[in-house]
C-alpha atoms as a PDB file:
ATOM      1  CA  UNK A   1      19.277 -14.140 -10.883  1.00  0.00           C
ATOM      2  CA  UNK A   2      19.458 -14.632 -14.725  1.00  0.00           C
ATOM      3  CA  UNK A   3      21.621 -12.028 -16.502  1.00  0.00           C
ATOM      4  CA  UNK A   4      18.624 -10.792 -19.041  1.00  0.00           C
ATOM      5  CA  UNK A   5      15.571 -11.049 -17.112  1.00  0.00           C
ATOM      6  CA  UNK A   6      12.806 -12.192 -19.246  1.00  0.00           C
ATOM      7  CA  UNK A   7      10.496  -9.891 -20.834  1.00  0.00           C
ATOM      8  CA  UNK A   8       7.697 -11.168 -19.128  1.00  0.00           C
ATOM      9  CA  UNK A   9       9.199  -9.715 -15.517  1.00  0.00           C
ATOM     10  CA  UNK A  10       9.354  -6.375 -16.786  1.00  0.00           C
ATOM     11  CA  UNK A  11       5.793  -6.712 -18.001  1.00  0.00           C
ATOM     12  CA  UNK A  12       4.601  -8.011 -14.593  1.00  0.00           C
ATOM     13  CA  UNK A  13       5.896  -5.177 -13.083  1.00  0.00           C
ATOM     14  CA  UNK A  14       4.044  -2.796 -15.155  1.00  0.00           C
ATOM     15  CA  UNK A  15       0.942  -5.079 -14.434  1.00  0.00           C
ATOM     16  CA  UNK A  16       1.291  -4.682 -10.855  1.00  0.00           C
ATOM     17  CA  UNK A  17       2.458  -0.874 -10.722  1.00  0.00           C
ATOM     18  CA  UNK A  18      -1.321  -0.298 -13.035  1.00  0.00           C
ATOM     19  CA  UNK A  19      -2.954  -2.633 -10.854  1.00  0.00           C
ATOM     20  CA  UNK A  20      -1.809  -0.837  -7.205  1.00  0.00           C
ATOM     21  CA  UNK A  21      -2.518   2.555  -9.186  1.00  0.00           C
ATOM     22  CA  UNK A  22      -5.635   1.529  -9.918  1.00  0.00           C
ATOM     23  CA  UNK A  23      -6.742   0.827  -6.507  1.00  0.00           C
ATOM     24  CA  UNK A  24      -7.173   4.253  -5.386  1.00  0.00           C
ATOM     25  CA  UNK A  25      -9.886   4.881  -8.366  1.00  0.00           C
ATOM     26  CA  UNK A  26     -11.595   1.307  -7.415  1.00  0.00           C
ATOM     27  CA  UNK A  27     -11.549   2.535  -3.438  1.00  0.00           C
ATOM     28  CA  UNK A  28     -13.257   5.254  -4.581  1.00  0.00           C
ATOM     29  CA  UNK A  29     -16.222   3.782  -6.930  1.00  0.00           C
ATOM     30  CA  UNK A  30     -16.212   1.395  -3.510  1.00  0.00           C
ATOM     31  CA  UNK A  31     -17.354   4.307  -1.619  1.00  0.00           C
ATOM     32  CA  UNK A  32     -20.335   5.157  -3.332  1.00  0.00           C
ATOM     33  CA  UNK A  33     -21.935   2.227  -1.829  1.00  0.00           C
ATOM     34  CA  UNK A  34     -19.880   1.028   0.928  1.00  0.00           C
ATOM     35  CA  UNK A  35     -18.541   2.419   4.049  1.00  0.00           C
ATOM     36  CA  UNK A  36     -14.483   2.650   4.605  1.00  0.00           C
ATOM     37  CA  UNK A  37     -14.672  -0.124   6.833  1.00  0.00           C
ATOM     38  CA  UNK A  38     -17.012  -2.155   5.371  1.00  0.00           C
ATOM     39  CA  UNK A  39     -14.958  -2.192   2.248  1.00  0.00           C
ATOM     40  CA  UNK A  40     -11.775  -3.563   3.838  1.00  0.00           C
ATOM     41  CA  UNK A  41     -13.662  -6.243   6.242  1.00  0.00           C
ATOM     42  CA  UNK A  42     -14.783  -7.585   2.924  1.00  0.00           C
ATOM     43  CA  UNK A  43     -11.688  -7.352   0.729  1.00  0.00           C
ATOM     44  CA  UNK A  44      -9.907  -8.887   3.539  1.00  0.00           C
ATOM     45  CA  UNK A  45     -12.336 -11.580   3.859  1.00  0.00           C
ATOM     46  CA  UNK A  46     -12.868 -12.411   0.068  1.00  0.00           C
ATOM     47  CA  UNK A  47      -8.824 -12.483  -0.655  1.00  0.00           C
ATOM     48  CA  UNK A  48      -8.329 -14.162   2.591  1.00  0.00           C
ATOM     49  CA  UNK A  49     -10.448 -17.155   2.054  1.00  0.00           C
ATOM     50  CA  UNK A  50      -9.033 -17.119  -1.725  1.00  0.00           C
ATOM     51  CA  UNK A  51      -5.475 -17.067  -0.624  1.00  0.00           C
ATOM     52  CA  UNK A  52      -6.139 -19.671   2.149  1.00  0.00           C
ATOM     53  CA  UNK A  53      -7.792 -22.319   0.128  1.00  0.00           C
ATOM     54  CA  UNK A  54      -5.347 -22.092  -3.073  1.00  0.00           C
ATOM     55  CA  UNK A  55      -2.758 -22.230   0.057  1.00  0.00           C
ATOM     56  CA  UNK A  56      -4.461 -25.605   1.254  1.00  0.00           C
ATOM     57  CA  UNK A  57      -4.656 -26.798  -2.201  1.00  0.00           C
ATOM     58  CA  UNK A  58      -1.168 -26.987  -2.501  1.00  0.00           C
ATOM     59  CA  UNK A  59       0.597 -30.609  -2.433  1.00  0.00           C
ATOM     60  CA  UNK A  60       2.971 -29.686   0.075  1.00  0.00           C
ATOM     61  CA  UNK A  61       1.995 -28.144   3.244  1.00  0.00           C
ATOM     62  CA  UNK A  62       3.787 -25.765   5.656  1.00  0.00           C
ATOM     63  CA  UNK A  63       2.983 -26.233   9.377  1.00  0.00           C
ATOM     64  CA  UNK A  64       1.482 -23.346  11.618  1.00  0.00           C
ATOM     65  CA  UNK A  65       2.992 -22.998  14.817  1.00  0.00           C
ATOM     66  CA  UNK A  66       1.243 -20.914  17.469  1.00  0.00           C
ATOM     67  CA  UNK A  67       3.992 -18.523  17.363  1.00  0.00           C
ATOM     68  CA  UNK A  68       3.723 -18.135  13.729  1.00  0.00           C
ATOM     69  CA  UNK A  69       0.297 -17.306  14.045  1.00  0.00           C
ATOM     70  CA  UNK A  70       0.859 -14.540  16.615  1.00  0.00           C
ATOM     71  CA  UNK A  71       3.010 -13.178  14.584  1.00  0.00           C
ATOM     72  CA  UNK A  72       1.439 -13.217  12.038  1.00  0.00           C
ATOM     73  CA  UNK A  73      -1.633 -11.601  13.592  1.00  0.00           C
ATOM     74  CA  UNK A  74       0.555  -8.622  14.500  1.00  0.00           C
ATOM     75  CA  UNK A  75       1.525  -8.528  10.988  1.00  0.00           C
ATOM     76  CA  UNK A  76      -2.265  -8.787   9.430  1.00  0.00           C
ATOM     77  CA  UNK A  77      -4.156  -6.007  12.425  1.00  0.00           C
ATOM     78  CA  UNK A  78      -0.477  -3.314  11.773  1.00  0.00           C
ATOM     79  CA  UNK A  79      -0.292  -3.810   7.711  1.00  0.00           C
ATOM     80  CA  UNK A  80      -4.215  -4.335   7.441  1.00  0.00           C
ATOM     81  CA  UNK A  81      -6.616  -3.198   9.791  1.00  0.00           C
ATOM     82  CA  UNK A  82      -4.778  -0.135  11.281  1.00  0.00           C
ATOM     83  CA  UNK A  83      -3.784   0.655   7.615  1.00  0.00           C
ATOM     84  CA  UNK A  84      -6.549   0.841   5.565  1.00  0.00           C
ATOM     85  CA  UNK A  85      -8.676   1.775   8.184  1.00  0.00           C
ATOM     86  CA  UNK A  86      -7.100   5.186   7.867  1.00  0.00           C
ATOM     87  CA  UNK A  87      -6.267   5.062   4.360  1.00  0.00           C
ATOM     88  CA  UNK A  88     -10.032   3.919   3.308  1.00  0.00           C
ATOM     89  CA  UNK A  89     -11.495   6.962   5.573  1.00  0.00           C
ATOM     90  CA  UNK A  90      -9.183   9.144   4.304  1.00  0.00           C
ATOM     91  CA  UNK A  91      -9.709   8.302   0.759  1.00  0.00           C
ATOM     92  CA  UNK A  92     -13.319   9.336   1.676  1.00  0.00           C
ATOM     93  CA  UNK A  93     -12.400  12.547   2.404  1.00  0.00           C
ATOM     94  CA  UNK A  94     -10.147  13.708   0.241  1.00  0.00           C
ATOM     95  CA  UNK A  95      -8.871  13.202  -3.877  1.00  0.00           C
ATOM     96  CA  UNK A  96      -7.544   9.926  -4.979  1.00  0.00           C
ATOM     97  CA  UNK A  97      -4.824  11.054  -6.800  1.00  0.00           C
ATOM     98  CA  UNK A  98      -3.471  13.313  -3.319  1.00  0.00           C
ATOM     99  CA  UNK A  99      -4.103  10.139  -1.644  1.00  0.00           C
ATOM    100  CA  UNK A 100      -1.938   8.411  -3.792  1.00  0.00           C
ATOM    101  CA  UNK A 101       0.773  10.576  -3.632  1.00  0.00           C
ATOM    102  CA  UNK A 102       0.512  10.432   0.499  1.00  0.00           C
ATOM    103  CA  UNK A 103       0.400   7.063   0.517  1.00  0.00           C
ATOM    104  CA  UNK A 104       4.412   7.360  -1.398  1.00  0.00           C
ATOM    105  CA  UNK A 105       5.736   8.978   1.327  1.00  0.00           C
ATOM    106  CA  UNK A 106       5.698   4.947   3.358  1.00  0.00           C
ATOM    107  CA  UNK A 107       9.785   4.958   2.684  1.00  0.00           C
ATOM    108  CA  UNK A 108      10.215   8.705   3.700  1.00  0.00           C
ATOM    109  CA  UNK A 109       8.449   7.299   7.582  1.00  0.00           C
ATOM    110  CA  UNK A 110      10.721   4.242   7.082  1.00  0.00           C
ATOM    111  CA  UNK A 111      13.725   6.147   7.189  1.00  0.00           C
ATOM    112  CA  UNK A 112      12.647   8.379   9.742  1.00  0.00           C
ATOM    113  CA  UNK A 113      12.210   5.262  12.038  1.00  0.00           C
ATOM    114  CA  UNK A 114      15.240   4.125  10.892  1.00  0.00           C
ATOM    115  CA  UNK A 115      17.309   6.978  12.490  1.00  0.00           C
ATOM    116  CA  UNK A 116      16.571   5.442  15.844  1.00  0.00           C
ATOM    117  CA  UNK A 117      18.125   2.547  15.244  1.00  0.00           C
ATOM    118  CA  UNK A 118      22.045   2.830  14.736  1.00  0.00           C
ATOM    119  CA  UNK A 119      21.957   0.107  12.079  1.00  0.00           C
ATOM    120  CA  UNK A 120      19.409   1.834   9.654  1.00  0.00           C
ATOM    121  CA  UNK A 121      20.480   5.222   9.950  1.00  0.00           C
ATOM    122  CA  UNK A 122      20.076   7.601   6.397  1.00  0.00           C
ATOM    123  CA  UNK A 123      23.132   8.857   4.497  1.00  0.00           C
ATOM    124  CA  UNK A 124      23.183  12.381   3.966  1.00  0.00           C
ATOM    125  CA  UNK A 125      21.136  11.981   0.312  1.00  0.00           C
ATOM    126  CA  UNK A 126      18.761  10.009   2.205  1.00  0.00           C
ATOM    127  CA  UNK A 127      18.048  13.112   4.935  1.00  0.00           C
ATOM    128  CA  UNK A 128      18.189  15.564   2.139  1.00  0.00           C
ATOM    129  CA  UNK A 129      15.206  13.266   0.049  1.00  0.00           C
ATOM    130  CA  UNK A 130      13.332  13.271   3.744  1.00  0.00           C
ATOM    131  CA  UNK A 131      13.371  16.888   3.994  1.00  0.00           C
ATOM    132  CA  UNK A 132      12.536  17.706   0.715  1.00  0.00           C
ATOM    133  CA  UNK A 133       9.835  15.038   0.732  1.00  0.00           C
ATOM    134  CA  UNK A 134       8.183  16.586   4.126  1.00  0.00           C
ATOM    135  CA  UNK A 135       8.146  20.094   2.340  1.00  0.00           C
ATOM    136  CA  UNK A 136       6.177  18.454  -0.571  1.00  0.00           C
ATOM    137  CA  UNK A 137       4.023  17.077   1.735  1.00  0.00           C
ATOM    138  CA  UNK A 138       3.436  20.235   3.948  1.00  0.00           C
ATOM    139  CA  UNK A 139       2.809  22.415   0.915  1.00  0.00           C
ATOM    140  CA  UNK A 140       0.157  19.441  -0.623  1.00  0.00           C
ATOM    141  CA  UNK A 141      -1.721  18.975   3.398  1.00  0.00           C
ATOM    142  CA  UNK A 142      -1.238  23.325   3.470  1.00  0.00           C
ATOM    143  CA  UNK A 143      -3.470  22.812   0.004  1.00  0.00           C
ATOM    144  CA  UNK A 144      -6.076  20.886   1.076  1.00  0.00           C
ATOM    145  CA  UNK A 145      -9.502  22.161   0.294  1.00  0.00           C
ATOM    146  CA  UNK A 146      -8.735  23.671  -3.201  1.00  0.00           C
ATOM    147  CA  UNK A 147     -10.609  22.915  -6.234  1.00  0.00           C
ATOM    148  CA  UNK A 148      -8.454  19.836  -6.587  1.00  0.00           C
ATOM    149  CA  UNK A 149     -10.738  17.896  -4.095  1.00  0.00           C
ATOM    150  CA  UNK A 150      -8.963  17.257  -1.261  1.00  0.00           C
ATOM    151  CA  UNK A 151      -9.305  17.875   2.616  1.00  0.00           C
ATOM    152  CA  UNK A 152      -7.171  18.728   5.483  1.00  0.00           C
ATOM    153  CA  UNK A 153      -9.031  15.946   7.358  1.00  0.00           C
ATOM    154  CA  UNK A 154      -8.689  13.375   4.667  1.00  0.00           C
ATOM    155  CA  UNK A 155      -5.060  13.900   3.998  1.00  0.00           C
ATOM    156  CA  UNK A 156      -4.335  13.873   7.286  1.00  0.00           C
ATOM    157  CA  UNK A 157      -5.728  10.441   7.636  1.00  0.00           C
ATOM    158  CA  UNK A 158      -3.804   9.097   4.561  1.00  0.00           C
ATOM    159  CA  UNK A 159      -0.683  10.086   5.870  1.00  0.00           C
ATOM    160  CA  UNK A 160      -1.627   8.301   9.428  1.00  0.00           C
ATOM    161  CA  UNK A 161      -1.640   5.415   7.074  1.00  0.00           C
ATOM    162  CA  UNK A 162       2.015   6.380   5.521  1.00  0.00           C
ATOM    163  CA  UNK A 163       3.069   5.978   9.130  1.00  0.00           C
ATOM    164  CA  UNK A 164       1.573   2.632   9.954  1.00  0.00           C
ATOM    165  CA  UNK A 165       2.173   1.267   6.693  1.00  0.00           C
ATOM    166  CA  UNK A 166       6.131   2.178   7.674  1.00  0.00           C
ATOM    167  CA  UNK A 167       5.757   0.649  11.254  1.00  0.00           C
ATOM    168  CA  UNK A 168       4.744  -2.492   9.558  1.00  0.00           C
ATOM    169  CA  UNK A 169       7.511  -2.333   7.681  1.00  0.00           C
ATOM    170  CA  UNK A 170      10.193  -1.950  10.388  1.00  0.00           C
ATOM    171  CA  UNK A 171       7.739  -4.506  11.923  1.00  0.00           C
ATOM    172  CA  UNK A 172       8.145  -7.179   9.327  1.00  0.00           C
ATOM    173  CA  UNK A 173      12.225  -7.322   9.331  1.00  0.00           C
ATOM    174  CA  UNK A 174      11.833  -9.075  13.005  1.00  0.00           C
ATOM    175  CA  UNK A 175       8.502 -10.894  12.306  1.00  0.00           C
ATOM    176  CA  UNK A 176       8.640 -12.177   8.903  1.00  0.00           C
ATOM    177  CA  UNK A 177       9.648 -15.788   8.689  1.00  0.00           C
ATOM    178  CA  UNK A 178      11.232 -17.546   5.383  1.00  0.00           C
ATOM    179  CA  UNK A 179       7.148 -18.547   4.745  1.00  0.00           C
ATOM    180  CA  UNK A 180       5.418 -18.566   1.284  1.00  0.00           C
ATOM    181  CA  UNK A 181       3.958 -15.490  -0.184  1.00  0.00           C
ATOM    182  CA  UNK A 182       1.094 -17.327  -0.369  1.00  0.00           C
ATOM    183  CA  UNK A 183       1.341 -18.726   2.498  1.00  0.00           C
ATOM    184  CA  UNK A 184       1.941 -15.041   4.486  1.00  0.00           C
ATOM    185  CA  UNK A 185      -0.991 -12.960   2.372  1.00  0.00           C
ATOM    186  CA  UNK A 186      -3.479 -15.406   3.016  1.00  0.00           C
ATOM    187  CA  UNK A 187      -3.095 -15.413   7.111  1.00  0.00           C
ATOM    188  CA  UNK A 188      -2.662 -11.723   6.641  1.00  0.00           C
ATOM    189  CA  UNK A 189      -5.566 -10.817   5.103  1.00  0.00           C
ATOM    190  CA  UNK A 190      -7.602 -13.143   7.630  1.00  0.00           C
ATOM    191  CA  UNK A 191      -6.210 -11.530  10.599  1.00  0.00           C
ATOM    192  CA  UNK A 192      -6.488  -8.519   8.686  1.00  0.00           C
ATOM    193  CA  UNK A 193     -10.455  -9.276   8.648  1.00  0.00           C
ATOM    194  CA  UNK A 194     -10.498 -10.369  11.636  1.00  0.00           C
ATOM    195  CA  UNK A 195      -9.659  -7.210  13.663  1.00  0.00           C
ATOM    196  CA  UNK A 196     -11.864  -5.300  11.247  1.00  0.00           C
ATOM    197  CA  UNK A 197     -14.950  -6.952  11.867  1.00  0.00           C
ATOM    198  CA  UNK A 198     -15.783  -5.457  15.197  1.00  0.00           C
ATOM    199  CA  UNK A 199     -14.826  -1.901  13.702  1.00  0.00           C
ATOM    200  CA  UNK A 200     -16.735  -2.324  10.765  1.00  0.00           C
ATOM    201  CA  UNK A 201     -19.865  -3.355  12.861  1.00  0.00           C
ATOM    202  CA  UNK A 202     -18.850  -0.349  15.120  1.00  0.00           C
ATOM    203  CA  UNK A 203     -19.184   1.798  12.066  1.00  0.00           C
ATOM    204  CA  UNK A 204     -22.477   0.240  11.154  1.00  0.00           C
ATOM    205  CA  UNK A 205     -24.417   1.178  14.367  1.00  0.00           C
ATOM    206  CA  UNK A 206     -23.007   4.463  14.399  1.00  0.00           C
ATOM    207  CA  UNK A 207     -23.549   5.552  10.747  1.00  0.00           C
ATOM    208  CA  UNK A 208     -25.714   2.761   9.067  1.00  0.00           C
ATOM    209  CA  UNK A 209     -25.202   0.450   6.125  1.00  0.00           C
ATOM    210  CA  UNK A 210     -26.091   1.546   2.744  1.00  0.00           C
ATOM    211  CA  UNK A 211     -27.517   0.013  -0.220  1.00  0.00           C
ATOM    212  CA  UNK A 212     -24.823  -0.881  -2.592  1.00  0.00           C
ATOM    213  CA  UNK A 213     -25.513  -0.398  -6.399  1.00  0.00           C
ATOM    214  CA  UNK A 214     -23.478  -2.690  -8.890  1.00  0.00           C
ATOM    215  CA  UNK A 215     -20.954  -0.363  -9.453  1.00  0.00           C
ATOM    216  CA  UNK A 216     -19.905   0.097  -6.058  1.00  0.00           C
ATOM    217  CA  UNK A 217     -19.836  -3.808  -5.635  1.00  0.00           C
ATOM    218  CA  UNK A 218     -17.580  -3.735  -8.634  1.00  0.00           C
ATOM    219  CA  UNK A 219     -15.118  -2.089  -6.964  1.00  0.00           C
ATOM    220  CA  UNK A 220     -14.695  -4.028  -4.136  1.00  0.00           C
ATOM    221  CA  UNK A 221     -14.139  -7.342  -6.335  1.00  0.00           C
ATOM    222  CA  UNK A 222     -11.648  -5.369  -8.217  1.00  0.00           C
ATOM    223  CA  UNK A 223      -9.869  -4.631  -4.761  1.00  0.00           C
ATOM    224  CA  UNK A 224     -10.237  -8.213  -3.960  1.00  0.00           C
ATOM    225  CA  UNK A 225      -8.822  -9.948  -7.029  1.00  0.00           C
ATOM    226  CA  UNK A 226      -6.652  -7.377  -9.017  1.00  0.00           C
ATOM    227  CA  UNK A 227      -4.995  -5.624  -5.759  1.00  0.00           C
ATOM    228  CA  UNK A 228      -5.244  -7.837  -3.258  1.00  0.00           C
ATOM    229  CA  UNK A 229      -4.518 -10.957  -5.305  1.00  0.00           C
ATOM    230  CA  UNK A 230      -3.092 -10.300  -8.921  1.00  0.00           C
ATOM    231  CA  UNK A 231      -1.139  -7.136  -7.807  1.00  0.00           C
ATOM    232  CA  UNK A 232       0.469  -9.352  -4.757  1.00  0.00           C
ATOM    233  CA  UNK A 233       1.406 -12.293  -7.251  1.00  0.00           C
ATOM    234  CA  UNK A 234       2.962 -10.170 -10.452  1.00  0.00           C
ATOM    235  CA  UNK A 235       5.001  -8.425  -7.562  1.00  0.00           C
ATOM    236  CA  UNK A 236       6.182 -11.447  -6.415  1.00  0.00           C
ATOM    237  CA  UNK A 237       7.088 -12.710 -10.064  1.00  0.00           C
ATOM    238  CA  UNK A 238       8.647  -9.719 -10.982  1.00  0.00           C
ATOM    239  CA  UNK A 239      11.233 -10.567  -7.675  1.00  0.00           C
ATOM    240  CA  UNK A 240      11.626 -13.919  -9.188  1.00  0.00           C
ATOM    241  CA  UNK A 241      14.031 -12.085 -11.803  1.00  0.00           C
ATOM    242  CA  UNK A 242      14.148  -8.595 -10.988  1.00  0.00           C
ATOM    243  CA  UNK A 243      15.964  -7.127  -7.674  1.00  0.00           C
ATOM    244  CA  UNK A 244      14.208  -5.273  -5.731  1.00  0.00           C
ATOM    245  CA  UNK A 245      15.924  -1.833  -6.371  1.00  0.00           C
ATOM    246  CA  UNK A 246      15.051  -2.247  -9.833  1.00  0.00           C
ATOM    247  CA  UNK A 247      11.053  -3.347  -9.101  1.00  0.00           C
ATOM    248  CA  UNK A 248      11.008  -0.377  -6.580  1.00  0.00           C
ATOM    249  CA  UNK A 249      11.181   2.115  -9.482  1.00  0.00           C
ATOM    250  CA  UNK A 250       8.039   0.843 -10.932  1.00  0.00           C
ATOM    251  CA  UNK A 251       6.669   1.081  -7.780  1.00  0.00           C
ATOM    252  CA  UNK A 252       7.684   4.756  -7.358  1.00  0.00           C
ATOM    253  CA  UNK A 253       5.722   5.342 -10.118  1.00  0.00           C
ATOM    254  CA  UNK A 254       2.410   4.068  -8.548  1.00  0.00           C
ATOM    255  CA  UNK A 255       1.497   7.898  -7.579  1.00  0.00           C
ATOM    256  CA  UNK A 256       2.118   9.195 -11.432  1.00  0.00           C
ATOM    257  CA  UNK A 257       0.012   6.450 -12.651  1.00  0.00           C
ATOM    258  CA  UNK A 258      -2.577   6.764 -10.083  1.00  0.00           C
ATOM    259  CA  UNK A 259      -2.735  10.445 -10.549  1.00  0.00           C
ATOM    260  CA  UNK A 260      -3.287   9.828 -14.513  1.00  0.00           C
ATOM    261  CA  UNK A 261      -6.150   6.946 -14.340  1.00  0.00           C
ATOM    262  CA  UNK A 262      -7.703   9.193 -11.175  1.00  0.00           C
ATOM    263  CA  UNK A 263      -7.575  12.714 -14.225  1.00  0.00           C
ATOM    264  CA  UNK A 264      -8.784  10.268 -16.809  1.00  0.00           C
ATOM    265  CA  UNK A 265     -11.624   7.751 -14.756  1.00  0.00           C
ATOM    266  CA  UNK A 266     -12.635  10.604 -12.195  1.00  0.00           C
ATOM    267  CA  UNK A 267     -12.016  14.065 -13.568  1.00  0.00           C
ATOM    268  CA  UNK A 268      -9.995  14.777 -10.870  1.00  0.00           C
ATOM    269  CA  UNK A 269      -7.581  17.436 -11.267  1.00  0.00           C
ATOM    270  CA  UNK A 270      -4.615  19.197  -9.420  1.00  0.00           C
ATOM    271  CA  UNK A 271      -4.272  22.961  -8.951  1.00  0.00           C
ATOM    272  CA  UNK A 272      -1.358  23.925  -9.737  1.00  0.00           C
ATOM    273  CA  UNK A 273      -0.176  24.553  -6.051  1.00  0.00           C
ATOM    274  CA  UNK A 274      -1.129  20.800  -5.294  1.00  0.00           C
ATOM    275  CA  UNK A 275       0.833  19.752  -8.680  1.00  0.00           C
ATOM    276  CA  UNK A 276       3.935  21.641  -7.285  1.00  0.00           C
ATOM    277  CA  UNK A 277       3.307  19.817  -4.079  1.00  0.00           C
ATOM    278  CA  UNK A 278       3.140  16.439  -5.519  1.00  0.00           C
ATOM    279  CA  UNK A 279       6.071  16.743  -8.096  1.00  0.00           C
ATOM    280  CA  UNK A 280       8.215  17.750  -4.487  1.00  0.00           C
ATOM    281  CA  UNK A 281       7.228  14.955  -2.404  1.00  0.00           C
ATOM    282  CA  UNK A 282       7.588  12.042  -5.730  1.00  0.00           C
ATOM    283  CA  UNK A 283      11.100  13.543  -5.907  1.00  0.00           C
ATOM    284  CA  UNK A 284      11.788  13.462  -2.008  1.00  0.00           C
ATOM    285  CA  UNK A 285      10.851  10.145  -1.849  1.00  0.00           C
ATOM    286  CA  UNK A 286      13.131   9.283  -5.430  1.00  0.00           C
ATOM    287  CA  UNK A 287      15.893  10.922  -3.874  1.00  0.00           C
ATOM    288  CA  UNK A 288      15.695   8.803  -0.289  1.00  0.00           C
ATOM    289  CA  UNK A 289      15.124   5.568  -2.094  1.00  0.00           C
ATOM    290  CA  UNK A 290      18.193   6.023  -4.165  1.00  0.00           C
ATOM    291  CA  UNK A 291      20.071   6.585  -1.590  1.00  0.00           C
ATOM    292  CA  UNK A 292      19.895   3.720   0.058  1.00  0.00           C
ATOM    293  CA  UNK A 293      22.992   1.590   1.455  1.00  0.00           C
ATOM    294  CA  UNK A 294      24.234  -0.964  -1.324  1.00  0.00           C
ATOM    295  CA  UNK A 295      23.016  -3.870   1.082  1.00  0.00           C
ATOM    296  CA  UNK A 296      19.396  -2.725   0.846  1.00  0.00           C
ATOM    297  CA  UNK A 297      19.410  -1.754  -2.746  1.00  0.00           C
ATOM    298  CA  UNK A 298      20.768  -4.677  -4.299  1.00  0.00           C
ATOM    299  CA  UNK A 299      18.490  -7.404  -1.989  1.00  0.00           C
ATOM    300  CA  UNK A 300      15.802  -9.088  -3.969  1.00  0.00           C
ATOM    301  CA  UNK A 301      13.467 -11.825  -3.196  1.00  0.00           C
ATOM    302  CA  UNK A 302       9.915 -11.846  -2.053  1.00  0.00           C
ATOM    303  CA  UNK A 303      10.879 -11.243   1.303  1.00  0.00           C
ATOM    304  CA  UNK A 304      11.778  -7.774   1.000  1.00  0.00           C
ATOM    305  CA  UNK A 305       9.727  -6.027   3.321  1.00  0.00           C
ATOM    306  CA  UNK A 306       9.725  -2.148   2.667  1.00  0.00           C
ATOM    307  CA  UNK A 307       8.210  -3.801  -0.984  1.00  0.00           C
ATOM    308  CA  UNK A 308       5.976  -5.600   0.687  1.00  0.00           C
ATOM    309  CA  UNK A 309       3.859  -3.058   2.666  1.00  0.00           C
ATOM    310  CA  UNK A 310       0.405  -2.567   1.913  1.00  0.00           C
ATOM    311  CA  UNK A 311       1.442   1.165   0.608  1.00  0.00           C
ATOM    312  CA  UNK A 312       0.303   0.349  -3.316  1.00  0.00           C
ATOM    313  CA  UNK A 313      -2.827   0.122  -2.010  1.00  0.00           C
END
C-alpha cells in the first residue's frame, strides 16, 4: 500500500460509484422492453462469455478443480440468480432511486447475520446504526405507493434482494478462494446465467416476450459492459491502492448518486416522507459501517467480500 495513493485510484472509485449508480436508471430503460428475468439471463450471459474469454486469453492459466467449480456455482446462483431475480422484479415495481436506497441496507443484513456467529458480533454503534437503519427502512416500505413511485410489492422484493445479497456475503468468507477477479466474475456470471435460464424461460411462457425497441437494448449493454464489467474492474483498481474502508465510502454513496441521476434521467422524485426515510436508512447504514472492528475496516484487497456483493447493482 503506497503512502499517497495515486490520483487515478480515487478517480476509479468515483468511476465505479457513477457506474453502480447508474445501473438502477439502465435496469429501468431495460424494462421497457425486456422482462426482469430476461434482462439478467442476458447480462449474465454477455459479461460471462466476455469475462471468460479475456480470462482464457491470459498467458498464464489457473486450473479449475471440480470443487472450485461447485463452489463457485453456489457463489454465481446466491450473488446472481437469487439476487437480481428479486432486485430486477422489484425494480419493476417500484422507483429506482427507493430501490437504490434498499439495495444499501446489504451491510445492515450482514451484521444482522453476523450476531449469530460469536466471531462477527456488532459493537454497540454497530446495533445502534442497525436499528436506526430498520426504522428508515420501515418508514420508506410504510411509504410505498406515494407520488414518489414506489410500491409495497416492489420494495418488498428489493429488500429480499438486500438479504440474499448479505447471505452471499457471509457466503463468500468460506467459499472464496485466493482466485483472480477475473478469474471469479467470469464463472460467476456463467453460473449466474446458468440458473437463470430455466426461470427466464419460465417467465416467458407465463407472461410472453416482448419486442424490444433500441433503447431498451441499450440498457442491457450498458448493464453488461459498464456494471457488470467496467464497474467490477475500477473497483478492483481502486483496492489496488485504496483499503477497503476508505473505497466503502464511495460506495455508501451509490444510493445519493443513484437517487440524483434517477431525479435528473427519470423525473423521479421523493415525497418528502420517503426523503426522510431515505436520509434515516443512508445514515443507519453510515453509522454500522463505521463501526466496524479495526480488523475489518482496515483489510483491503480484492478479496474483500462484503465489497464484493452484487449490492451496487
Amino acid at each position: 500500500m503506497q503512502d499517497r495513493p495515486p490520483a487515478s485510484a480515487y478517480t476509479a472509485a468515483v468511476g465505479m460509484t457513477l457506474a453502480f449508480a447508474l445501473s438502477f436508471v439502465a435496469t429501468k430503460t431495460a424494462l421497457k422492453g425486456f422482462e426482469p428475468l430476461l434482462i439478467a439471463l442476458l447480462r449474465f450471459t454477455l459479461a460471462g462469455a466476455i469475462l471468460w474469454v479475456a480470462w482464457r486469453l491470459r498467458p498464464v492459466r489457473e486450473p479449475v478443480t471440480r470443487r472450485e467449480l461447485g463452489r463457485l456455482a453456489l457463489i454465481g446462483f446466491v450473488s446472481l440468480t437469487v439476487y437480481f431475480s428479486f432486485e430486477n422484479s422489484g425494480i419493476a415495481r417500484t422507483s429506482a432511486s427507493q430501490a437504490a436506497i434498499l439495495i444499501a441496507t446489504i451491510p445492515i443484513f450482514v451484521a444482522v447475520i453476523g450476531a449469530f456467529q460469536p466471531a462477527e458480533r456488532p459493537t454497540g454503534r454497530q446495533w445502534a446504526g442497525i436499528l436506526l437503519s430498520f426504522a428508515g427502512i420501515v418508514a420508506l416500505v410504510i411509504a410505498a405507493g406515494s407520488s414518489g413511485g414506489g410500491s409495497l410489492t416492489g420494495n418488498l422484493l428489493v429488500l429480499a434482494a438486500s438479504v440474499s445479497g448479505a447471505v452471499y456475503s457471509i457466503l463468500a468468507r468460506r467459499l472464496l478462494v485466493s482466485r483472480s477477479a477475473l478469474f471469479v466474475t467470469a464463472y460467476q456470471n456463467l453460473f449466474g446465467a446458468l440458473f437463470m435460464a430455466p426461470l427466464a424461460l419460465v417467465e416467458a411462457l407465463v407472461v410472453g416476450v416482448r419486442r424490444p425497441t433500441a433503447q431498451a437494448a441499450g440498457g442491457v449493454l450498458f448493464l453488461t459492459l459498464v456494471c457488470s464489467i467496467l464497474a467490477y474492474l475500477l473497483l478492483n483498481y481502486a483496492f489496488r491502492f485504496l483499503p477497503a474502508s476508505r473505497v466503502s465510502v464511495f460506495i455508501n454513496l451509490t444510493p445519493v448518486v443513484a437517487v440524483a441521476s434517477a431525479y435528473v434521467l427519470l423525473g423521479e422524485r421523493l415525497t418528502l416522507a420517503q426523503g426522510a426515510a431515505a436520509v434515516v436508512v443512508v445514515a443507519g447504514v453510515w453509522v454500522t459501517n463505521s463501526g466496524r472492528r479495526g480488523g475489518a475496516a482496515k483489510s483491503g484487497g480484492a478479496g474483500e467480500p462484503e465489497l464484493r456483493s452484487p449490492s451496487a447493482g
